[in-house]
PDB file of N, CA and C in Angstrom:
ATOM      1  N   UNK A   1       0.824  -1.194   0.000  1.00  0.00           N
ATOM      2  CA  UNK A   1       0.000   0.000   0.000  1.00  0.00           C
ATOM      3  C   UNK A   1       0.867   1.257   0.000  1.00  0.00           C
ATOM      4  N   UNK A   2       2.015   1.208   0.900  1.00  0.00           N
ATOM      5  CA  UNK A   2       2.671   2.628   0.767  1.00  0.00           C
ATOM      6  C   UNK A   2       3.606   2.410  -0.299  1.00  0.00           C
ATOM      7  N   UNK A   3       3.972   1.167  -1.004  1.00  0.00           N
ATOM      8  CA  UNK A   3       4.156   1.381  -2.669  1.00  0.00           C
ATOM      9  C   UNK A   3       3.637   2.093  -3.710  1.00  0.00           C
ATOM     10  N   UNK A   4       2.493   1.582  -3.296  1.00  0.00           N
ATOM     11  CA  UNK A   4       1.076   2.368  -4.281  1.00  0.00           C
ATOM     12  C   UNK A   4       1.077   4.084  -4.198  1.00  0.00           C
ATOM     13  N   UNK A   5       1.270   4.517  -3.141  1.00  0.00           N
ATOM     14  CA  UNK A   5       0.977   5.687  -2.339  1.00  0.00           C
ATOM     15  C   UNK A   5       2.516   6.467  -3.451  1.00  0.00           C
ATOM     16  N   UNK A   6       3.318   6.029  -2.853  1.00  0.00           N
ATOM     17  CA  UNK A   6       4.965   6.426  -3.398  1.00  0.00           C
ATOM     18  C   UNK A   6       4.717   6.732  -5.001  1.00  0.00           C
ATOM     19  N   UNK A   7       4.392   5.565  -5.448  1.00  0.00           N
ATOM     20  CA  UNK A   7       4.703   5.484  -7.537  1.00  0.00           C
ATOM     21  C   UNK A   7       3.570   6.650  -7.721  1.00  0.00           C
ATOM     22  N   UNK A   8       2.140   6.792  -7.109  1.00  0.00           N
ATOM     23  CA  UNK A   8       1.120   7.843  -7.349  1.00  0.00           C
ATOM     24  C   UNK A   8       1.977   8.879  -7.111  1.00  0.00           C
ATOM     25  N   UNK A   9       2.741   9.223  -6.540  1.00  0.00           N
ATOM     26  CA  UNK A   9       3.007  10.475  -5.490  1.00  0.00           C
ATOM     27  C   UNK A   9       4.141  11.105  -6.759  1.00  0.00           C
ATOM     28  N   UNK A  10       4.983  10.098  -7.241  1.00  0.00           N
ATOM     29  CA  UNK A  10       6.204   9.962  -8.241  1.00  0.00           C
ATOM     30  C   UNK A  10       5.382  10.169  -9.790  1.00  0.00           C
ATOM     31  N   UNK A  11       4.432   9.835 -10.008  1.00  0.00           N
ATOM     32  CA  UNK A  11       3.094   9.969 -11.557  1.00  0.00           C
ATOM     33  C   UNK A  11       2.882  11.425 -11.307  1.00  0.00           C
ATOM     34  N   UNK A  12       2.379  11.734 -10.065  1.00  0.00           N
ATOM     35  CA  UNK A  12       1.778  13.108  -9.788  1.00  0.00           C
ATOM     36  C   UNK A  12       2.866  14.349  -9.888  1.00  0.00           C
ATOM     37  N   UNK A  13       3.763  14.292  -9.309  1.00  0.00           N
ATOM     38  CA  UNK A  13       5.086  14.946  -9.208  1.00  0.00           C
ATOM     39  C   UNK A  13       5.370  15.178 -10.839  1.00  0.00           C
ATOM     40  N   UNK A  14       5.577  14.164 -11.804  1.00  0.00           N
ATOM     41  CA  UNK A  14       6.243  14.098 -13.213  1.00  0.00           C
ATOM     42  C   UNK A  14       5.696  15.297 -13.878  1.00  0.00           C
ATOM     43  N   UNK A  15       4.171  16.068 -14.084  1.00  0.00           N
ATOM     44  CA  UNK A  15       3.731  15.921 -14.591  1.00  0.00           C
ATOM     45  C   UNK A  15       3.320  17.825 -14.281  1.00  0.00           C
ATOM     46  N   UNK A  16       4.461  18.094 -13.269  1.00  0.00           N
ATOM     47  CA  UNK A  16       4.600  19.409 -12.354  1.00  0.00           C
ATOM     48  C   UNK A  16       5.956  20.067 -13.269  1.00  0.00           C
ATOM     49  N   UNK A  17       5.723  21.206 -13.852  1.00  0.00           N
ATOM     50  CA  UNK A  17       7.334  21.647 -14.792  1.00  0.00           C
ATOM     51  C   UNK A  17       7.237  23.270 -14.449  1.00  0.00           C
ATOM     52  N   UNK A  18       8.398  23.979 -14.364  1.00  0.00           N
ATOM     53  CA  UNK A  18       8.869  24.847 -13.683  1.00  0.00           C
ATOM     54  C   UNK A  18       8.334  25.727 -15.236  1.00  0.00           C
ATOM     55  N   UNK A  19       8.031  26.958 -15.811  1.00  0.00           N
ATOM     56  CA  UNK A  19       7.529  28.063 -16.783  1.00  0.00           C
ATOM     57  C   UNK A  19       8.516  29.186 -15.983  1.00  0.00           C
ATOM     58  N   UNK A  20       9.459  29.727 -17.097  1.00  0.00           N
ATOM     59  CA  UNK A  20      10.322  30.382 -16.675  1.00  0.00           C
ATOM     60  C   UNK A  20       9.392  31.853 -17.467  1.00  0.00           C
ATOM     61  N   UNK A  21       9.816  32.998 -16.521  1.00  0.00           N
ATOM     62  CA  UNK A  21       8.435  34.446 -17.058  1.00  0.00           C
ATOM     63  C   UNK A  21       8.263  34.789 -18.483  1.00  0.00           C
ATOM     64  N   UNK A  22       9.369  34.257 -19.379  1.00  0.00           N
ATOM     65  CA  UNK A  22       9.374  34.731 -20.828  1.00  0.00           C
ATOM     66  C   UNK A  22       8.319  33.835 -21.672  1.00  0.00           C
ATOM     67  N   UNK A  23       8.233  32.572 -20.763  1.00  0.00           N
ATOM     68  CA  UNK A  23       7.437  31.791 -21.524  1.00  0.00           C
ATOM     69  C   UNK A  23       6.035  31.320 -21.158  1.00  0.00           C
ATOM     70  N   UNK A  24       5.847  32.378 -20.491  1.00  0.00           N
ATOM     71  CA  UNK A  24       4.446  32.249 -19.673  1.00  0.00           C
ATOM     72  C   UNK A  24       3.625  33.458 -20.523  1.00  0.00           C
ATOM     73  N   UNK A  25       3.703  34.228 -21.132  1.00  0.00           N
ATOM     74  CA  UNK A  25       3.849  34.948 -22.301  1.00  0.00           C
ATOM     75  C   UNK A  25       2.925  34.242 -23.638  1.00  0.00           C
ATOM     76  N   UNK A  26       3.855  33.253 -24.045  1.00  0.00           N
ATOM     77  CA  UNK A  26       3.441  31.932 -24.893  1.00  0.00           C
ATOM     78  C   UNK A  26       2.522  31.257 -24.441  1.00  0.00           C
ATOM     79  N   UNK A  27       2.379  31.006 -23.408  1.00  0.00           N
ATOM     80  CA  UNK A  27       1.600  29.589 -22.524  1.00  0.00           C
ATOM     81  C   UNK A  27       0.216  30.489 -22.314  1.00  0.00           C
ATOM     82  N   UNK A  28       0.279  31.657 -21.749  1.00  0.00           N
ATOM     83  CA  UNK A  28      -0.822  32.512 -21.929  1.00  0.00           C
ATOM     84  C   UNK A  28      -1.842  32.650 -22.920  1.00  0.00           C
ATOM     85  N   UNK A  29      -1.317  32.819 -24.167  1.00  0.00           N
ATOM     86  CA  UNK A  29      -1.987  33.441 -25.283  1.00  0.00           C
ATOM     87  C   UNK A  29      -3.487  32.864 -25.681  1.00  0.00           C
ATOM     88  N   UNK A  30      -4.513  33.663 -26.569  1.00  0.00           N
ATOM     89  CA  UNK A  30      -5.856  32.925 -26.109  1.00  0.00           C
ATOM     90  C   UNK A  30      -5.683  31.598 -27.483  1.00  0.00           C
ATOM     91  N   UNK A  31      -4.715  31.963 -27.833  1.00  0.00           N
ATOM     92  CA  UNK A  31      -5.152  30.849 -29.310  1.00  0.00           C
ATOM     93  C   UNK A  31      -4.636  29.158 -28.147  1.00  0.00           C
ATOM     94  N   UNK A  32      -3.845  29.629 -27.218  1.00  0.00           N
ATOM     95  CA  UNK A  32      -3.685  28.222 -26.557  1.00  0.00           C
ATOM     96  C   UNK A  32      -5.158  27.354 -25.928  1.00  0.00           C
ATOM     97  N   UNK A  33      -6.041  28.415 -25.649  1.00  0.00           N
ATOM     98  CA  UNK A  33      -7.249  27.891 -25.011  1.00  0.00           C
ATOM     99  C   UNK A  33      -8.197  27.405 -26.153  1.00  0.00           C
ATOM    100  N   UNK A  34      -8.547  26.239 -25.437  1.00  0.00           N
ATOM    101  CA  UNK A  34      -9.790  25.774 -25.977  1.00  0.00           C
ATOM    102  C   UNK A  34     -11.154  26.321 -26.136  1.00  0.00           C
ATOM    103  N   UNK A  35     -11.333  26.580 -27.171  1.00  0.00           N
ATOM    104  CA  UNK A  35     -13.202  27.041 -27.271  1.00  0.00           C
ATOM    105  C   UNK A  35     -14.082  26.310 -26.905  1.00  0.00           C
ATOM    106  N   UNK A  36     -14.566  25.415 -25.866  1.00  0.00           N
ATOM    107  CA  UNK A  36     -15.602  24.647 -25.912  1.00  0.00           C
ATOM    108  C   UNK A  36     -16.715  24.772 -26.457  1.00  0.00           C
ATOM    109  N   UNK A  37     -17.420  26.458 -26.451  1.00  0.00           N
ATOM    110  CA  UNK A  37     -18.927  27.107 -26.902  1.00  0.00           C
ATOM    111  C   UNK A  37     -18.476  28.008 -27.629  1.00  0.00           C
ATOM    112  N   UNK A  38     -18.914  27.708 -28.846  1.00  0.00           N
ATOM    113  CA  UNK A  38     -18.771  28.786 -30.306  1.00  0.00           C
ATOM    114  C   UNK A  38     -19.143  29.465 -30.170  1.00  0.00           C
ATOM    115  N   UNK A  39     -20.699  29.623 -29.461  1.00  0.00           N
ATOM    116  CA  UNK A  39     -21.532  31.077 -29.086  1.00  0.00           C
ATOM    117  C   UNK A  39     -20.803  31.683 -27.943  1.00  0.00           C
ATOM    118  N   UNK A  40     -20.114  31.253 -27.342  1.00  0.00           N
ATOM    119  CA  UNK A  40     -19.331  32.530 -26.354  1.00  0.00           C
ATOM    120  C   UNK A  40     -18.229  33.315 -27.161  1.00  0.00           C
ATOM    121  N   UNK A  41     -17.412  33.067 -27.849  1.00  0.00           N
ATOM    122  CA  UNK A  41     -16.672  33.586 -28.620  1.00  0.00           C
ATOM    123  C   UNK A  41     -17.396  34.385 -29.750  1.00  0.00           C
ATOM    124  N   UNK A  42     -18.727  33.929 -30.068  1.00  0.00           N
ATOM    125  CA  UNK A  42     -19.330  35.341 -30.419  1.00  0.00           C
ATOM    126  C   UNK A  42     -19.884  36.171 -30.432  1.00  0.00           C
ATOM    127  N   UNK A  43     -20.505  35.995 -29.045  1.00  0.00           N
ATOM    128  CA  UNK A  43     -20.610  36.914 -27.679  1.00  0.00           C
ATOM    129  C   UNK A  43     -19.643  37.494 -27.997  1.00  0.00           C
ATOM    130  N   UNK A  44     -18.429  37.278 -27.398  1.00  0.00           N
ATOM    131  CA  UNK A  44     -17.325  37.988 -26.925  1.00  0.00           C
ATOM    132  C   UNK A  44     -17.242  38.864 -28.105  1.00  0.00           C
ATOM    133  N   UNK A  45     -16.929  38.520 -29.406  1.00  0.00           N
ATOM    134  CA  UNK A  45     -16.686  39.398 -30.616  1.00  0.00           C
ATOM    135  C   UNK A  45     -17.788  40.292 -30.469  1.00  0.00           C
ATOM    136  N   UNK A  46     -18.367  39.988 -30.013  1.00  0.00           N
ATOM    137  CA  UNK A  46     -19.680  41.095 -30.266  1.00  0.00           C
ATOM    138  C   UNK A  46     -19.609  42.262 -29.480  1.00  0.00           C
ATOM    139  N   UNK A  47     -18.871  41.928 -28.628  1.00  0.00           N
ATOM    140  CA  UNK A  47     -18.794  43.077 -27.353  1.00  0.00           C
ATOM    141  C   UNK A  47     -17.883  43.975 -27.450  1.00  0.00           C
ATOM    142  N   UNK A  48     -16.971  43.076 -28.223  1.00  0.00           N
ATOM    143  CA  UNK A  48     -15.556  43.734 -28.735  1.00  0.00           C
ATOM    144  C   UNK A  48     -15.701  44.920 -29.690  1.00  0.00           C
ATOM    145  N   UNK A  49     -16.403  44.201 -30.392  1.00  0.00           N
ATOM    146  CA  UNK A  49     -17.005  45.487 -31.929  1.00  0.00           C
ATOM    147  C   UNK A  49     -17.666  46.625 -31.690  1.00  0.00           C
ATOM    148  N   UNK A  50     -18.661  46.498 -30.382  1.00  0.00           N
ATOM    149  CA  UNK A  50     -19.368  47.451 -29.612  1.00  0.00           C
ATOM    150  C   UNK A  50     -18.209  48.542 -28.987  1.00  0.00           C
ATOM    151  N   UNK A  51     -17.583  47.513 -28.042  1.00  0.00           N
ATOM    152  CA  UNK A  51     -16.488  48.802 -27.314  1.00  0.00           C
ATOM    153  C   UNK A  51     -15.990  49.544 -28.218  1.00  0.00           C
ATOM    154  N   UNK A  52     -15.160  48.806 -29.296  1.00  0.00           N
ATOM    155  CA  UNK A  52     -13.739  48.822 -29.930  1.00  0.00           C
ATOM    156  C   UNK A  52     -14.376  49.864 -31.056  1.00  0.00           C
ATOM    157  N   UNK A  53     -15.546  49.671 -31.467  1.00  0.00           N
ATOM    158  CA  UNK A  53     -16.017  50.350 -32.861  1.00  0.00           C
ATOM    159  C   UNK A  53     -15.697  50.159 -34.044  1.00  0.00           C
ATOM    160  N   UNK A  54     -15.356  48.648 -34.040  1.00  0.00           N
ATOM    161  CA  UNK A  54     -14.254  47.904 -35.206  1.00  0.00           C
ATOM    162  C   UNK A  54     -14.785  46.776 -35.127  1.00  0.00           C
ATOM    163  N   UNK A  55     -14.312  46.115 -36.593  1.00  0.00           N
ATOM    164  CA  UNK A  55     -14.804  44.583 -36.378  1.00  0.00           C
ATOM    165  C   UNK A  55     -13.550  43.811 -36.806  1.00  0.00           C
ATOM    166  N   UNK A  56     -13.118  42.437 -36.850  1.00  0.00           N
ATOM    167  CA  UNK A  56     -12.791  42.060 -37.938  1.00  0.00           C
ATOM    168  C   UNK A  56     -11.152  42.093 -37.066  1.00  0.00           C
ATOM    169  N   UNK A  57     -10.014  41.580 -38.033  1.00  0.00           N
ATOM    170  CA  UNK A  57      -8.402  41.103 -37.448  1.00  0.00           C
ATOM    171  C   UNK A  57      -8.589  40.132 -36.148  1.00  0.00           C
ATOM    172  N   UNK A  58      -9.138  39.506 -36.439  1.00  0.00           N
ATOM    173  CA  UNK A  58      -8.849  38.350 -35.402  1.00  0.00           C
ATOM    174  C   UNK A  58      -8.909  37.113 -35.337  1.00  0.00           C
ATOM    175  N   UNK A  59      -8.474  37.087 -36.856  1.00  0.00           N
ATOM    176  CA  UNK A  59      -7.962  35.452 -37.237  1.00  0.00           C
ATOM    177  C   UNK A  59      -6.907  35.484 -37.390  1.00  0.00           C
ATOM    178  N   UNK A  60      -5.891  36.179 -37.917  1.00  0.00           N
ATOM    179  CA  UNK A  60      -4.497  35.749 -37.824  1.00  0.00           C
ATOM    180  C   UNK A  60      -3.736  36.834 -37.028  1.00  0.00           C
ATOM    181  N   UNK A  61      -2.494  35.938 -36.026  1.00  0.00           N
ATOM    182  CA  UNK A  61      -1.576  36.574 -35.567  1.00  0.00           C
ATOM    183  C   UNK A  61      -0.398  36.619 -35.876  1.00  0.00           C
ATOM    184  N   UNK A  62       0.043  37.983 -36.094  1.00  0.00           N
ATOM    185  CA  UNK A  62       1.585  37.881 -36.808  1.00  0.00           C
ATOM    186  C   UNK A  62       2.044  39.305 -36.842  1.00  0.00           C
ATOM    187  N   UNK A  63       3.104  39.465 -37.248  1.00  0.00           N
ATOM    188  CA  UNK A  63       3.912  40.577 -37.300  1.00  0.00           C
ATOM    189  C   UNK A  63       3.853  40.957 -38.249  1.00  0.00           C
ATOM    190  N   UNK A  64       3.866  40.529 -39.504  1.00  0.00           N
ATOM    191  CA  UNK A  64       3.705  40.998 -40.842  1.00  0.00           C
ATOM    192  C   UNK A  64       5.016  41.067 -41.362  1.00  0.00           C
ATOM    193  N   UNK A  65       6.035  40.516 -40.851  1.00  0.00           N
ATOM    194  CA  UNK A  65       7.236  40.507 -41.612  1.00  0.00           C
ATOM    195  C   UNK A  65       7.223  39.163 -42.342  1.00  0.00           C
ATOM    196  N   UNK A  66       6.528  38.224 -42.472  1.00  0.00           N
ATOM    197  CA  UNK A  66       5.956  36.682 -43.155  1.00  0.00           C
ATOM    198  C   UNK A  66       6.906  35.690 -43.019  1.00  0.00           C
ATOM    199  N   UNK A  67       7.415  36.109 -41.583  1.00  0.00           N
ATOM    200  CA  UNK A  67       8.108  35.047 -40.913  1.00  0.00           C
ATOM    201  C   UNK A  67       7.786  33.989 -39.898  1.00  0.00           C
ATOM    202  N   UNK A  68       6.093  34.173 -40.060  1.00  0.00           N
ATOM    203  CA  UNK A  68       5.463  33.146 -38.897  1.00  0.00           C
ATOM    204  C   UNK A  68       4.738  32.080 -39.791  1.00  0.00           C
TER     205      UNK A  68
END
């Protein structure tokens, strides 16, 4: 039993990784998240267009130098 306890404890631990601040940046970004509900994301656009008074640029991200 405190085998069992140990190898869980050693599975659980593996699976824990240190994000150094430059790359939390990356790990952040919304294209990493999952959309589960299509209609919230267009909600959200919708609200955006309201504030913003704009629609539209928010399918691709890039710099425009056409190195991505």
């Amino acid at each position: 039993m405190v085998h069992l306890a140990f190898v869980l404890l050693l599975l659980g631990a593996a699976g824990c990784a240190t994000v150094r601040p430059e790359q939390r940046a990356v790990l952040a970004d919304p294209t990493m998240q999952f959309d589960n509900d299509p209609g919230d994301g267009a909600a959200r656009d919708h609200v955006l267009e309201n504030r913003e008074g704009s629609s539209g640029g928010t399918s691709v991200k890039g710099g425009g130098c056409g190195c991505n």
